[in-house]
N, C-alpha and C. Protein backbone atom coordinates (compact mmCIF):
# COMPACT_ATOMS: atom_id res chain seq x y z
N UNK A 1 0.82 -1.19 0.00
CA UNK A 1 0.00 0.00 0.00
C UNK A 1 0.87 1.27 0.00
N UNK A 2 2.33 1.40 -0.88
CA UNK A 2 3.00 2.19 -0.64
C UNK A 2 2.74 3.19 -1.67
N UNK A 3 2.75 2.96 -2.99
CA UNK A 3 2.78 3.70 -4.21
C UNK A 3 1.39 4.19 -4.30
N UNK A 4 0.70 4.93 -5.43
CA UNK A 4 -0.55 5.51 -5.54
C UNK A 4 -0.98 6.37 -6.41
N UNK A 5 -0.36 6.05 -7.97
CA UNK A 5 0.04 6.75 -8.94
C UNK A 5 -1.19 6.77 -9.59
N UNK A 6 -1.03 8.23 -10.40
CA UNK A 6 -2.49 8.41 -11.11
C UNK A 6 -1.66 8.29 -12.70
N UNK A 7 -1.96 8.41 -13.64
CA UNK A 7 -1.34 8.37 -15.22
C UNK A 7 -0.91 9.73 -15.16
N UNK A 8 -2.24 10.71 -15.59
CA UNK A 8 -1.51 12.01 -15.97
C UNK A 8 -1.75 12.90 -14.19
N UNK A 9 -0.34 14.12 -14.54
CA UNK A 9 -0.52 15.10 -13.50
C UNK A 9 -1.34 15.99 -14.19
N UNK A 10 -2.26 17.31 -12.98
CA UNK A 10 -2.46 18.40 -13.05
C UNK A 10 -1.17 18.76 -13.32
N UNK A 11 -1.25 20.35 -14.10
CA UNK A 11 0.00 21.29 -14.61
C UNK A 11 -0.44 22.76 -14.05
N UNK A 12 -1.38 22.42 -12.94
CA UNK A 12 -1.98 24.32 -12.64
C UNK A 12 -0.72 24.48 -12.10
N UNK A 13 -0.55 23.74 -10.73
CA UNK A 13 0.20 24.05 -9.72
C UNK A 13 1.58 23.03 -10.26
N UNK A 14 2.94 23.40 -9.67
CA UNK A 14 4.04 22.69 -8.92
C UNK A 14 4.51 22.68 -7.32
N UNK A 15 4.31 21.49 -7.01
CA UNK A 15 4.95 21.36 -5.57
C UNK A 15 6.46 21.26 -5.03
N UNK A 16 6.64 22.33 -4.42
CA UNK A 16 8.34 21.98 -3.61
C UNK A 16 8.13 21.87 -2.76
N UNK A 17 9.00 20.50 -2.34
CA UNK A 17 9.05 20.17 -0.85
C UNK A 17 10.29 20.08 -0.42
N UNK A 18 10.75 20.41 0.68
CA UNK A 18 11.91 20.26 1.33
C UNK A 18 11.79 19.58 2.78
N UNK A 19 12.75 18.80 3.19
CA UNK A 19 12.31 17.97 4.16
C UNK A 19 13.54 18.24 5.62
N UNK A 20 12.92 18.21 6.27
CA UNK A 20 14.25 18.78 7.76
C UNK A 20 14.25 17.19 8.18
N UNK A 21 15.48 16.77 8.77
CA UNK A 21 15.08 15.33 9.72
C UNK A 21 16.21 15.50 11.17
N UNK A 22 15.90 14.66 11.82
CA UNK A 22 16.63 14.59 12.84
C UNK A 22 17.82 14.21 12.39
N UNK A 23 18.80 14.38 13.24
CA UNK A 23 20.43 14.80 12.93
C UNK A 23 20.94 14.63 13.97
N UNK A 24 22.13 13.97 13.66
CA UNK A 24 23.40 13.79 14.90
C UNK A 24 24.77 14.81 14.33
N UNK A 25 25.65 14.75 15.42
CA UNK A 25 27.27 15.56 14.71
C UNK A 25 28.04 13.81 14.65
N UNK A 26 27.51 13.03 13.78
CA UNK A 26 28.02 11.52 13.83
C UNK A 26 27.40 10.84 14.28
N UNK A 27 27.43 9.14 14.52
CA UNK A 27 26.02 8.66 13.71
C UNK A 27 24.62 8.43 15.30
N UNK A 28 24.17 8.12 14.72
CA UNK A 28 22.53 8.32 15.35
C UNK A 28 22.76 7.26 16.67
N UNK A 29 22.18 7.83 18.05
CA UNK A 29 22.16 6.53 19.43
C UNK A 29 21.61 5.66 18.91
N UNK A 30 21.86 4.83 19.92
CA UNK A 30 22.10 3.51 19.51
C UNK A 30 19.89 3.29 19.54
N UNK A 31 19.60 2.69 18.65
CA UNK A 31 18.12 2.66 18.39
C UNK A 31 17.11 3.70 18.11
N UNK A 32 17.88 4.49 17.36
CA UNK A 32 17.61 5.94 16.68
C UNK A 32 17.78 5.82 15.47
N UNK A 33 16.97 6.81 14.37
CA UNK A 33 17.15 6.61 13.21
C UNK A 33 16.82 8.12 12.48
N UNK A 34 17.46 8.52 11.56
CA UNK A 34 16.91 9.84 11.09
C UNK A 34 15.48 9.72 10.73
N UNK A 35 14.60 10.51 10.88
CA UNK A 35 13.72 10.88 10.35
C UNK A 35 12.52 12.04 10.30
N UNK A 36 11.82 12.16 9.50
CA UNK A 36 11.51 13.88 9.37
C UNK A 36 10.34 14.05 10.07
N UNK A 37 11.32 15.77 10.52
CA UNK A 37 10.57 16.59 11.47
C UNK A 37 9.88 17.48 11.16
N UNK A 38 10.27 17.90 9.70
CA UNK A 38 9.77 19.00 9.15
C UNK A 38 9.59 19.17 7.45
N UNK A 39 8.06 19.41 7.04
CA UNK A 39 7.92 19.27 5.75
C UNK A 39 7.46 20.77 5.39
N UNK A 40 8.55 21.18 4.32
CA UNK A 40 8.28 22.87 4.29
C UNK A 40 7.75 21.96 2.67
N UNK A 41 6.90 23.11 2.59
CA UNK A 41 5.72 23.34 1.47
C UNK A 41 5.64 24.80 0.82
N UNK A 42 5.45 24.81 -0.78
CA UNK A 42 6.17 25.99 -1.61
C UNK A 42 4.98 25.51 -2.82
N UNK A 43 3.97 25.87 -2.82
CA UNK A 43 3.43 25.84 -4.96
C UNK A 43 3.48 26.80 -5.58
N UNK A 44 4.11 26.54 -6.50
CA UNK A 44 4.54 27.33 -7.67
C UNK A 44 3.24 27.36 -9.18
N UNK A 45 2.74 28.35 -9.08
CA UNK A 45 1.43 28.43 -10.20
C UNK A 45 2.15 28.51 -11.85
N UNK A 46 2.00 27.74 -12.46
CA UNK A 46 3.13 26.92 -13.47
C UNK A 46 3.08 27.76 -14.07
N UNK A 47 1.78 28.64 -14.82
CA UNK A 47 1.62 29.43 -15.73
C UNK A 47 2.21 31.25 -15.45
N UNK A 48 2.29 31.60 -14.11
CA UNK A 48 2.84 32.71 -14.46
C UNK A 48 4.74 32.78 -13.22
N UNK A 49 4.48 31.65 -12.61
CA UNK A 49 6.34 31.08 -12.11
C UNK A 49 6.10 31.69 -10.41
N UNK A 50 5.01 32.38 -10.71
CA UNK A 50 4.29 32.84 -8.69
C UNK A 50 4.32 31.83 -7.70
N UNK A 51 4.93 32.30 -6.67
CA UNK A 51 4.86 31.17 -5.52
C UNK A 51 3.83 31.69 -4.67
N UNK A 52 2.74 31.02 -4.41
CA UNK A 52 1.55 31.16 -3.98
C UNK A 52 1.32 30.69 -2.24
N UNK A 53 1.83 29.33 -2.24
CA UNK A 53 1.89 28.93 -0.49
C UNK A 53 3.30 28.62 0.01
N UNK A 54 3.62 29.00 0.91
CA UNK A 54 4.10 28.74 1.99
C UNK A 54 3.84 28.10 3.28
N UNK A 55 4.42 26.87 3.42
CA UNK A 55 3.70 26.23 4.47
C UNK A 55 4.66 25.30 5.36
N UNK A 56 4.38 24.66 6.47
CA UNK A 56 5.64 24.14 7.40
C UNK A 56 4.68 23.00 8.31
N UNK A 57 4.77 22.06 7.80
CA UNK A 57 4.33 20.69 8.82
C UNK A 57 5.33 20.39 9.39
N UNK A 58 5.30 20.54 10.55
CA UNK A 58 6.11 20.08 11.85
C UNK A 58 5.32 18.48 11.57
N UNK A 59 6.27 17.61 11.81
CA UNK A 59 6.12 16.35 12.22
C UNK A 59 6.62 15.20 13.41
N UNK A 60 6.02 14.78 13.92
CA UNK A 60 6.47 14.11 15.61
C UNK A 60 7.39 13.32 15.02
N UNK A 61 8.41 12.60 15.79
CA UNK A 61 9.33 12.03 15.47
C UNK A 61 8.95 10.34 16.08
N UNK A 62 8.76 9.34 15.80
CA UNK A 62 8.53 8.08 16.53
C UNK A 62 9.93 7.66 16.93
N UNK A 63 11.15 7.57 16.19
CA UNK A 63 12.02 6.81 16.09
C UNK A 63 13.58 7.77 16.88
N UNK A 64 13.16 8.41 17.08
CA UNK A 64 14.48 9.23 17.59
C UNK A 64 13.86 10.81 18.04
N UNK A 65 15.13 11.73 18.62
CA UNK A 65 14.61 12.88 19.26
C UNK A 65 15.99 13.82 18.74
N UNK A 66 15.05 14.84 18.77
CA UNK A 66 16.53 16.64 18.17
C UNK A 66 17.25 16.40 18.97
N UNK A 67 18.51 16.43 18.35
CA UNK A 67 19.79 16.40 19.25
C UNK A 67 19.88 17.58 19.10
N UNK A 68 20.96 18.20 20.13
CA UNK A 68 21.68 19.78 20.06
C UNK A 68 22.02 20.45 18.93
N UNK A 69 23.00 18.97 18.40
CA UNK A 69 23.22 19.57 16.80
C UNK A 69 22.04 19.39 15.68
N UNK A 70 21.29 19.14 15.72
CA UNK A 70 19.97 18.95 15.25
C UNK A 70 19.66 20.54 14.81
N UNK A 71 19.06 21.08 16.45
CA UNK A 71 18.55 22.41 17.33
C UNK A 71 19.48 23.23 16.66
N UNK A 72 20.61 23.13 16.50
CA UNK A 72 22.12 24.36 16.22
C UNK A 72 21.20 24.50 14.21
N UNK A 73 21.62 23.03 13.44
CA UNK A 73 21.00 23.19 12.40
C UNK A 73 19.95 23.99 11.69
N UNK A 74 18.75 23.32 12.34
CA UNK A 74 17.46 23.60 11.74
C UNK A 74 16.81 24.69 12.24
N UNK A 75 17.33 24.93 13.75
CA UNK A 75 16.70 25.74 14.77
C UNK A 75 14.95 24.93 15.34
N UNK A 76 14.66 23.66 15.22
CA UNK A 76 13.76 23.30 15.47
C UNK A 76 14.31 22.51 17.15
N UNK A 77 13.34 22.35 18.04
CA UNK A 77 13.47 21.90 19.07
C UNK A 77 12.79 20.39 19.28
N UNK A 78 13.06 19.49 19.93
CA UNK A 78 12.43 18.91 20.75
C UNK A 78 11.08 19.15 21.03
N UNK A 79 10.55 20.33 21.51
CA UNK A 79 9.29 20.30 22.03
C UNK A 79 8.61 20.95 21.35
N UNK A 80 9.38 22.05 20.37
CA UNK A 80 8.12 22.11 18.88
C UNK A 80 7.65 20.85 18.21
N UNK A 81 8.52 19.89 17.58
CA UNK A 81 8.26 18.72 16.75
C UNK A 81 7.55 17.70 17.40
N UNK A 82 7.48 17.87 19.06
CA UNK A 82 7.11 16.89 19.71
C UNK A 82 4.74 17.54 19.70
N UNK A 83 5.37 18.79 18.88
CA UNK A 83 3.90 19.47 18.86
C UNK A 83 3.39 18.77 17.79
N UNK A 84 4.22 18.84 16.91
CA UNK A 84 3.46 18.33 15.90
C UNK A 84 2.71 17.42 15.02
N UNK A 85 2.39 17.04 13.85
CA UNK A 85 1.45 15.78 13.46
C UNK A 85 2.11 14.47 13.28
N UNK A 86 1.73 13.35 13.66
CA UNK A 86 2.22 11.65 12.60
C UNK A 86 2.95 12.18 11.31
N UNK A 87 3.05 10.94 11.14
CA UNK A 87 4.00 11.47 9.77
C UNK A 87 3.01 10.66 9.13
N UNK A 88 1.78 10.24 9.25
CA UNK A 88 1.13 9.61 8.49
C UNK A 88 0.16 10.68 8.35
N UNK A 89 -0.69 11.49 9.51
CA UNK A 89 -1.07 12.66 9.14
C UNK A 89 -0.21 13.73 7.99
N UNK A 90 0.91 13.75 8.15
CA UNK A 90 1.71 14.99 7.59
C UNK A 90 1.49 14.06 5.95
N UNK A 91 1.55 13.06 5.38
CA UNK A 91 1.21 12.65 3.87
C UNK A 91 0.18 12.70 4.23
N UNK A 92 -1.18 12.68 5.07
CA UNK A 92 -2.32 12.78 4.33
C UNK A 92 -2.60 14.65 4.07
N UNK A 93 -1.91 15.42 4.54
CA UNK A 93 -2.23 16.97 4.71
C UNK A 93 -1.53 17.26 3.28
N UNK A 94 -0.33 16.00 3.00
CA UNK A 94 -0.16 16.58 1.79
C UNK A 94 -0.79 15.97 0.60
N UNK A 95 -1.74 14.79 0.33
CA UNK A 95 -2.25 14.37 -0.64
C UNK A 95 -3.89 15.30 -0.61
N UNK A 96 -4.61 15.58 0.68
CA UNK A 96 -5.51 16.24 0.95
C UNK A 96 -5.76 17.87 0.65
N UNK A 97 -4.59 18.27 1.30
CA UNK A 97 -4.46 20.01 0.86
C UNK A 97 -3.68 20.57 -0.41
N UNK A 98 -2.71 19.88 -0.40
CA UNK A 98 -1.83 20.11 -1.89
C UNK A 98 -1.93 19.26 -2.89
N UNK A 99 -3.24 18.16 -2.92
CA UNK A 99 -3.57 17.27 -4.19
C UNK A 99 -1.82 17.00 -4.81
N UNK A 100 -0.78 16.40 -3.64
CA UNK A 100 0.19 15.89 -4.03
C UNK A 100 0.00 14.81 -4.94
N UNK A 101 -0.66 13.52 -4.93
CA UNK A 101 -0.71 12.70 -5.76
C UNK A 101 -1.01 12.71 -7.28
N UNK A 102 -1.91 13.96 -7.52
CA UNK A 102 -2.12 14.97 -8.73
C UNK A 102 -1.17 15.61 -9.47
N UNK A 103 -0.28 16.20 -8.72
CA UNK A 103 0.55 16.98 -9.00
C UNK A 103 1.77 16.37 -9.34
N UNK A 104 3.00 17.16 -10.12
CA UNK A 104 4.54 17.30 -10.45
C UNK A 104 5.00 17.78 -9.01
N UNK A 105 6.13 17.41 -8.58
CA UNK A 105 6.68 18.14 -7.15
C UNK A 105 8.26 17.86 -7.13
N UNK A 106 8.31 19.09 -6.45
CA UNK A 106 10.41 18.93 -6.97
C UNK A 106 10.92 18.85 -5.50
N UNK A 107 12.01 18.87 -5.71
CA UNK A 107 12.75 18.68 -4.46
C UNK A 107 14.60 19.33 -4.56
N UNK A 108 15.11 19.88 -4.25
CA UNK A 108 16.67 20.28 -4.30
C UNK A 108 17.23 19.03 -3.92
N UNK A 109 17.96 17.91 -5.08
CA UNK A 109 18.16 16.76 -5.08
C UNK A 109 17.28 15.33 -4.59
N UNK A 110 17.69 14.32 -4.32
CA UNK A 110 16.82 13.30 -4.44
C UNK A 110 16.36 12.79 -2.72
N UNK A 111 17.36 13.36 -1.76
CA UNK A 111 17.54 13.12 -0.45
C UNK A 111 15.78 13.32 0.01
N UNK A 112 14.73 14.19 -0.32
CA UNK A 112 13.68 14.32 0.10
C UNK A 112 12.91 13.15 -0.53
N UNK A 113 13.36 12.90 -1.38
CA UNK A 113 12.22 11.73 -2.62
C UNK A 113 12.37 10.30 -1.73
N UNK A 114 13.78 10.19 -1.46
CA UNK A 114 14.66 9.03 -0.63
C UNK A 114 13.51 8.90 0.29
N UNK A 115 13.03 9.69 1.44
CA UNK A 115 13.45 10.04 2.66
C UNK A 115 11.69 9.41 2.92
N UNK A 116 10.81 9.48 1.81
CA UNK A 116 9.69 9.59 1.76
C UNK A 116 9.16 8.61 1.49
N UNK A 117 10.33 7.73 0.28
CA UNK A 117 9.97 6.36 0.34
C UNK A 117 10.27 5.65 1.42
N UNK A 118 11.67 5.54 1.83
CA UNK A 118 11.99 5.01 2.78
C UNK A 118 10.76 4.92 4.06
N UNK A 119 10.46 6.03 4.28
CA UNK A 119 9.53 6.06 5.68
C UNK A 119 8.37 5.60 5.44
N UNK A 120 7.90 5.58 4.43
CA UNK A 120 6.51 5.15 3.90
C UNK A 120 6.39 3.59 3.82
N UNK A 121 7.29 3.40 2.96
CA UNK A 121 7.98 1.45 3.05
C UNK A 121 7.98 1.40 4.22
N UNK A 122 8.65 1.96 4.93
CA UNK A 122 8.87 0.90 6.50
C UNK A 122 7.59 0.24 7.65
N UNK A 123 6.37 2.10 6.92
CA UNK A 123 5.65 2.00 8.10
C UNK A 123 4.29 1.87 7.40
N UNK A 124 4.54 1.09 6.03
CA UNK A 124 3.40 0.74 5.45
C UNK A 124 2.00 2.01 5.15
N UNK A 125 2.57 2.96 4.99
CA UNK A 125 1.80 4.63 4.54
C UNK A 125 1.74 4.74 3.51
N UNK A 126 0.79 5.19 3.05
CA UNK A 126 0.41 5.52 1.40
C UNK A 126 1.44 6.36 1.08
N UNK A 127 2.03 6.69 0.08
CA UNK A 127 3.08 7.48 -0.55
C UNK A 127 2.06 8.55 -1.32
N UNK A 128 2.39 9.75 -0.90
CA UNK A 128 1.70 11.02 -0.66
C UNK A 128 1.57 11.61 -2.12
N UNK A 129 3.18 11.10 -3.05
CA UNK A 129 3.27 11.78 -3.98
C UNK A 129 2.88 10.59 -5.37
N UNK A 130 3.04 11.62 -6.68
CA UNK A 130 2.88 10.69 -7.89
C UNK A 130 4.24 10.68 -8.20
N UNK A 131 4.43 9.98 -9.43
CA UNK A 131 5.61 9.83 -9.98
C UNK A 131 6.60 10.53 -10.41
N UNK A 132 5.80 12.23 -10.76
CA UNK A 132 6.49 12.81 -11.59
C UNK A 132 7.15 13.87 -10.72
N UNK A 133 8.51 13.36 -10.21
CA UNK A 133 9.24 14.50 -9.41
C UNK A 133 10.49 14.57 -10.40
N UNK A 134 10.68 16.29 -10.09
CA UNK A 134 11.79 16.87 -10.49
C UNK A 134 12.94 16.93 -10.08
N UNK A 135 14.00 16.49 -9.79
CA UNK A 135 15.37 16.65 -9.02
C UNK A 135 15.74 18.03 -9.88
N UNK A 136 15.91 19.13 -9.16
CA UNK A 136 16.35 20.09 -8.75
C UNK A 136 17.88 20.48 -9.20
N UNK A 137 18.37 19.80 -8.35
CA UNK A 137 19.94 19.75 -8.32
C UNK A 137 20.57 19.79 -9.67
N UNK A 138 19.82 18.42 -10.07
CA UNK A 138 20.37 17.93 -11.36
C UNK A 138 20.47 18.70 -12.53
N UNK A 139 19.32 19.38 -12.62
CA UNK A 139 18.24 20.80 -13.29
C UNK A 139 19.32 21.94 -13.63
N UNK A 140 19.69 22.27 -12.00
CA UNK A 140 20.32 23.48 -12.06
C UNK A 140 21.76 23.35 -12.81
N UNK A 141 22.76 21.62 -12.59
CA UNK A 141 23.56 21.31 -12.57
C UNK A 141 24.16 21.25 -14.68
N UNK A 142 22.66 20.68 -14.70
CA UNK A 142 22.62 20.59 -16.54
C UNK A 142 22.51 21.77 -17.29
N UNK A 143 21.85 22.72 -16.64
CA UNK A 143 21.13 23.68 -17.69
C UNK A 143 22.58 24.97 -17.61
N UNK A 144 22.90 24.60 -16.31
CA UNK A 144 24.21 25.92 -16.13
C UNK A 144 25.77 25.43 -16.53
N UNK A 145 25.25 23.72 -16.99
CA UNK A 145 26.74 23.70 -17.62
C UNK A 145 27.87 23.13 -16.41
N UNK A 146 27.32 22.59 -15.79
CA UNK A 146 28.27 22.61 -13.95
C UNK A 146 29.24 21.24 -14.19
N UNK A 147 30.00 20.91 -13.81
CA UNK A 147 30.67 19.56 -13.80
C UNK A 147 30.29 18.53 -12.65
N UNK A 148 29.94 19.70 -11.85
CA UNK A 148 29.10 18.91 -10.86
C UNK A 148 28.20 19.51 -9.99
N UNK A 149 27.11 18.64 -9.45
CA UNK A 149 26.39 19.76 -8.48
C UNK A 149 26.46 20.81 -7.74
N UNK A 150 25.92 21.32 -7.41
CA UNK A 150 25.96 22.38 -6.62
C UNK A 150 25.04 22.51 -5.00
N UNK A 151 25.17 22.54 -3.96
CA UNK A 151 24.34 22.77 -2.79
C UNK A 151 23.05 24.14 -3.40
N UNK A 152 22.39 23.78 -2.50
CA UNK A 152 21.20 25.09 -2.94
C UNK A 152 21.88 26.75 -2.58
N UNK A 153 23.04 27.00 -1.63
CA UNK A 153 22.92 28.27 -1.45
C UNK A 153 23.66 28.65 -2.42
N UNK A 154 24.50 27.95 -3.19
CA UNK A 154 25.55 28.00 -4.10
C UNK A 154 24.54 28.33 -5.41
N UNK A 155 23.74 27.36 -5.20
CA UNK A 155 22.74 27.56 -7.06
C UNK A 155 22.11 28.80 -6.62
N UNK A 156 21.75 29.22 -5.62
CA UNK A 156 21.05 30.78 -5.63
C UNK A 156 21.82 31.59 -5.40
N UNK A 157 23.16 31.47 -4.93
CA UNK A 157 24.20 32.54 -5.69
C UNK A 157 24.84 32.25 -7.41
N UNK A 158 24.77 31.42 -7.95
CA UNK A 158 24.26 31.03 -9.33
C UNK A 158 23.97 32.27 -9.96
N UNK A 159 22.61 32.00 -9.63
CA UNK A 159 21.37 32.07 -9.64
C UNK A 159 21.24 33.84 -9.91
N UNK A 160 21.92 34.43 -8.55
CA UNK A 160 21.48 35.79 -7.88
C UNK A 160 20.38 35.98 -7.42
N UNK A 161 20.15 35.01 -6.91
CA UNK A 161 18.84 35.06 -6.15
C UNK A 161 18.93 35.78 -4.23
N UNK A 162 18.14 36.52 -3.64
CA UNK A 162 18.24 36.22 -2.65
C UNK A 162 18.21 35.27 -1.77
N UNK A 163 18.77 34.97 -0.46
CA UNK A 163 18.03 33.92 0.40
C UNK A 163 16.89 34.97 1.43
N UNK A 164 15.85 33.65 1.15
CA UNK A 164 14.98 34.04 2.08
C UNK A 164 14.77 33.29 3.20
N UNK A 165 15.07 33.58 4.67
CA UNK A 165 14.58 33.48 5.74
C UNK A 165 15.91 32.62 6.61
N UNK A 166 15.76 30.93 7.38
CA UNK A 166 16.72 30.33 7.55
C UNK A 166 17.20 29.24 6.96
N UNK A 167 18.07 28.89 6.68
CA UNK A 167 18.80 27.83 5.45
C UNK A 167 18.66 26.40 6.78
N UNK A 168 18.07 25.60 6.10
CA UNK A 168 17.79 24.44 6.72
C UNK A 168 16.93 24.20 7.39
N UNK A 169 16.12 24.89 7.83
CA UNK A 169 14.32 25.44 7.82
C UNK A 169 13.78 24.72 6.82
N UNK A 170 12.76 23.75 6.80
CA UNK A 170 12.03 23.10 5.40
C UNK A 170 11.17 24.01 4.87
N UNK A 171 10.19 24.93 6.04
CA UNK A 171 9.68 26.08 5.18
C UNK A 171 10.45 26.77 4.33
N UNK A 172 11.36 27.59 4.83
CA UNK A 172 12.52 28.40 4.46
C UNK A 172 13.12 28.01 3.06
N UNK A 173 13.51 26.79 2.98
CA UNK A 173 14.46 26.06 2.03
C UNK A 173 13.39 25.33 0.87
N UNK A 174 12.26 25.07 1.16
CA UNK A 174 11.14 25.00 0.29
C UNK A 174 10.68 26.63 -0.45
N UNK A 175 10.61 27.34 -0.03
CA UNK A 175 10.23 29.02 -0.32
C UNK A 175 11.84 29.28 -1.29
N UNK A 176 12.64 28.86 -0.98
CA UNK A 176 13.79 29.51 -1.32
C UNK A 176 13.99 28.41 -2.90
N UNK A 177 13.33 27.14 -2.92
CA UNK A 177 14.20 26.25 -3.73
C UNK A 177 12.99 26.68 -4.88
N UNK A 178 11.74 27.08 -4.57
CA UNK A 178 10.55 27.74 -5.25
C UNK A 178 11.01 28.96 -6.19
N UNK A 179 11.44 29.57 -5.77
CA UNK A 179 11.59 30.72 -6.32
C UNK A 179 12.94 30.52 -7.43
N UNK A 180 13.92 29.70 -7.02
CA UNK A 180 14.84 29.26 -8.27
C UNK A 180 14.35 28.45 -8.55
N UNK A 181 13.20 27.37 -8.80
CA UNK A 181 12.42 26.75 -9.83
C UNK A 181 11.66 27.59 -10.92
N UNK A 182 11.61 28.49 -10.18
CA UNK A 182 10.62 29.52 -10.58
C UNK A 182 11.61 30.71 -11.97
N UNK A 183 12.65 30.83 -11.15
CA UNK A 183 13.30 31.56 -12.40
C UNK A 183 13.88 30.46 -13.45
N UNK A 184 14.32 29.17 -12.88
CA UNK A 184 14.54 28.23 -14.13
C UNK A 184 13.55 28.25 -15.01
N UNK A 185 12.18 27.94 -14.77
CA UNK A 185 11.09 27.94 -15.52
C UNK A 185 11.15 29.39 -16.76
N UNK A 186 10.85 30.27 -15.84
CA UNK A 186 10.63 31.75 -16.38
C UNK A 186 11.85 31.80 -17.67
N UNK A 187 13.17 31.38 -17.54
CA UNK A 187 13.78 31.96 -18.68
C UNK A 187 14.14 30.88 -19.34
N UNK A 188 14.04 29.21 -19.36
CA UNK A 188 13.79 28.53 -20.16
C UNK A 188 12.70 28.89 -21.06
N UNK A 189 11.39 28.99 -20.65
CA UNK A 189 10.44 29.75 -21.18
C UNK A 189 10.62 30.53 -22.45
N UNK A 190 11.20 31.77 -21.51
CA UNK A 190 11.31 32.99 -22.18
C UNK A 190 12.71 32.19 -23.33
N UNK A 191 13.47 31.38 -23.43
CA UNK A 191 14.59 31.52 -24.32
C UNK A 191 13.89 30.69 -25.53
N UNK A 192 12.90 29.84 -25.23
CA UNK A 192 12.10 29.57 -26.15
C UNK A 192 11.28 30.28 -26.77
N UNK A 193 10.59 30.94 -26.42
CA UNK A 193 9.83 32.11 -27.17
C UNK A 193 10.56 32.41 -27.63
N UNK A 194 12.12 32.94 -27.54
CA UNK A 194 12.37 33.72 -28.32
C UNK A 194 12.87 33.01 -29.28
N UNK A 195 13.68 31.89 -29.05
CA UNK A 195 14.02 31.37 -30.33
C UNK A 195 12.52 30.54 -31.57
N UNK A 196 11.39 30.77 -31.07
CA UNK A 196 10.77 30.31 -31.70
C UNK A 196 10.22 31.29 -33.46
């Protein structure tokens, strides 16, 4: 009951998601496991490159708890995430409110796509999204000619983009990975028109 694919996507909207998880400075106590605390949410309205929502599901953690270096990271605590929803609630808020399973949805590399199967497989949860995700990374990595990837603050100095808000924040880093989807779109676009 993991997958949940429809044939074709809607093309109104695009979804970015960025995903926060629990974190050690080296590897996880002993019967701990990474997993996410935080699902930042970003749609991008395809037709004019507008980022429309901004959004931040805090998610409870079953399997482990914010370490310090976690807290130093993300700036999320212990007793915010401990506020927040299942992670089985947090895919249904996103197949329910953001018609994820409908939709195209990107991610700044594949680590969020990973992160979603993985947790979904383990704990037998419907998989929130459809098939058609964008890796990001790869995007920025091809179209600019790169030899090799680039981290996101690097592609939005690329880019010349501002940063908005805190870097490693899933809201934050969802809003931020939106808006350079958003100018990739806009002047692919535009370089077609013109060469047309």
């Amino acid at each position: 009951m993991r997958k949940s694919y429809k044939v074709a996507s809607l093309l109104d909207q695009l979804i970015v998601i960025d995903v926060e998880a629990t974190c050690w400075d080296g590897p996880p106590p002993t019967g701990q496991e990474a997993e996410i605390i935080e699902i930042g949410v970003c749609t991008l309205e395809i037709s004019t490159g507008r980022r429309i929502v901004r959004h931040s599901i805090l998610v409870k953690p079953e399997k482990s708890e914010v370490s310090p270096f976690c807290t130093e990271l993300t700036t999320l605590t212990q007793s915010q995430v401990a506020q927040g929803v299942s992670f089985e609630q947090a895919c249904r808020i996103l197949r329910r409110k953001f018609r994820a399973g409908d939709r195209v949805w990107a991610s700044y590399g594949d680590y969020d796509r990973r992160q979603f199967d993985k947790q979904c497989r383990e704990r037998e949860i419907l998989y929130p999204f459809g098939p058609s995700h964008i890796n990001i990374k790869n995007l920025v990595a091809l179209l600019h000619g790169l030899q090799r990837e680039v981290g996101l603050l690097d592609a939005m100095r690329l880019m010349q983009l501002p940063l908005e808000g805190t870097h490693h924040r899933g809201v934050d880093d969802a809003w931020n990975t939106g808006m350079l989807l958003s100018k990739l779109i806009l002047q692919r676009r535009e370089a077609f028109q013109t060469s047309s």
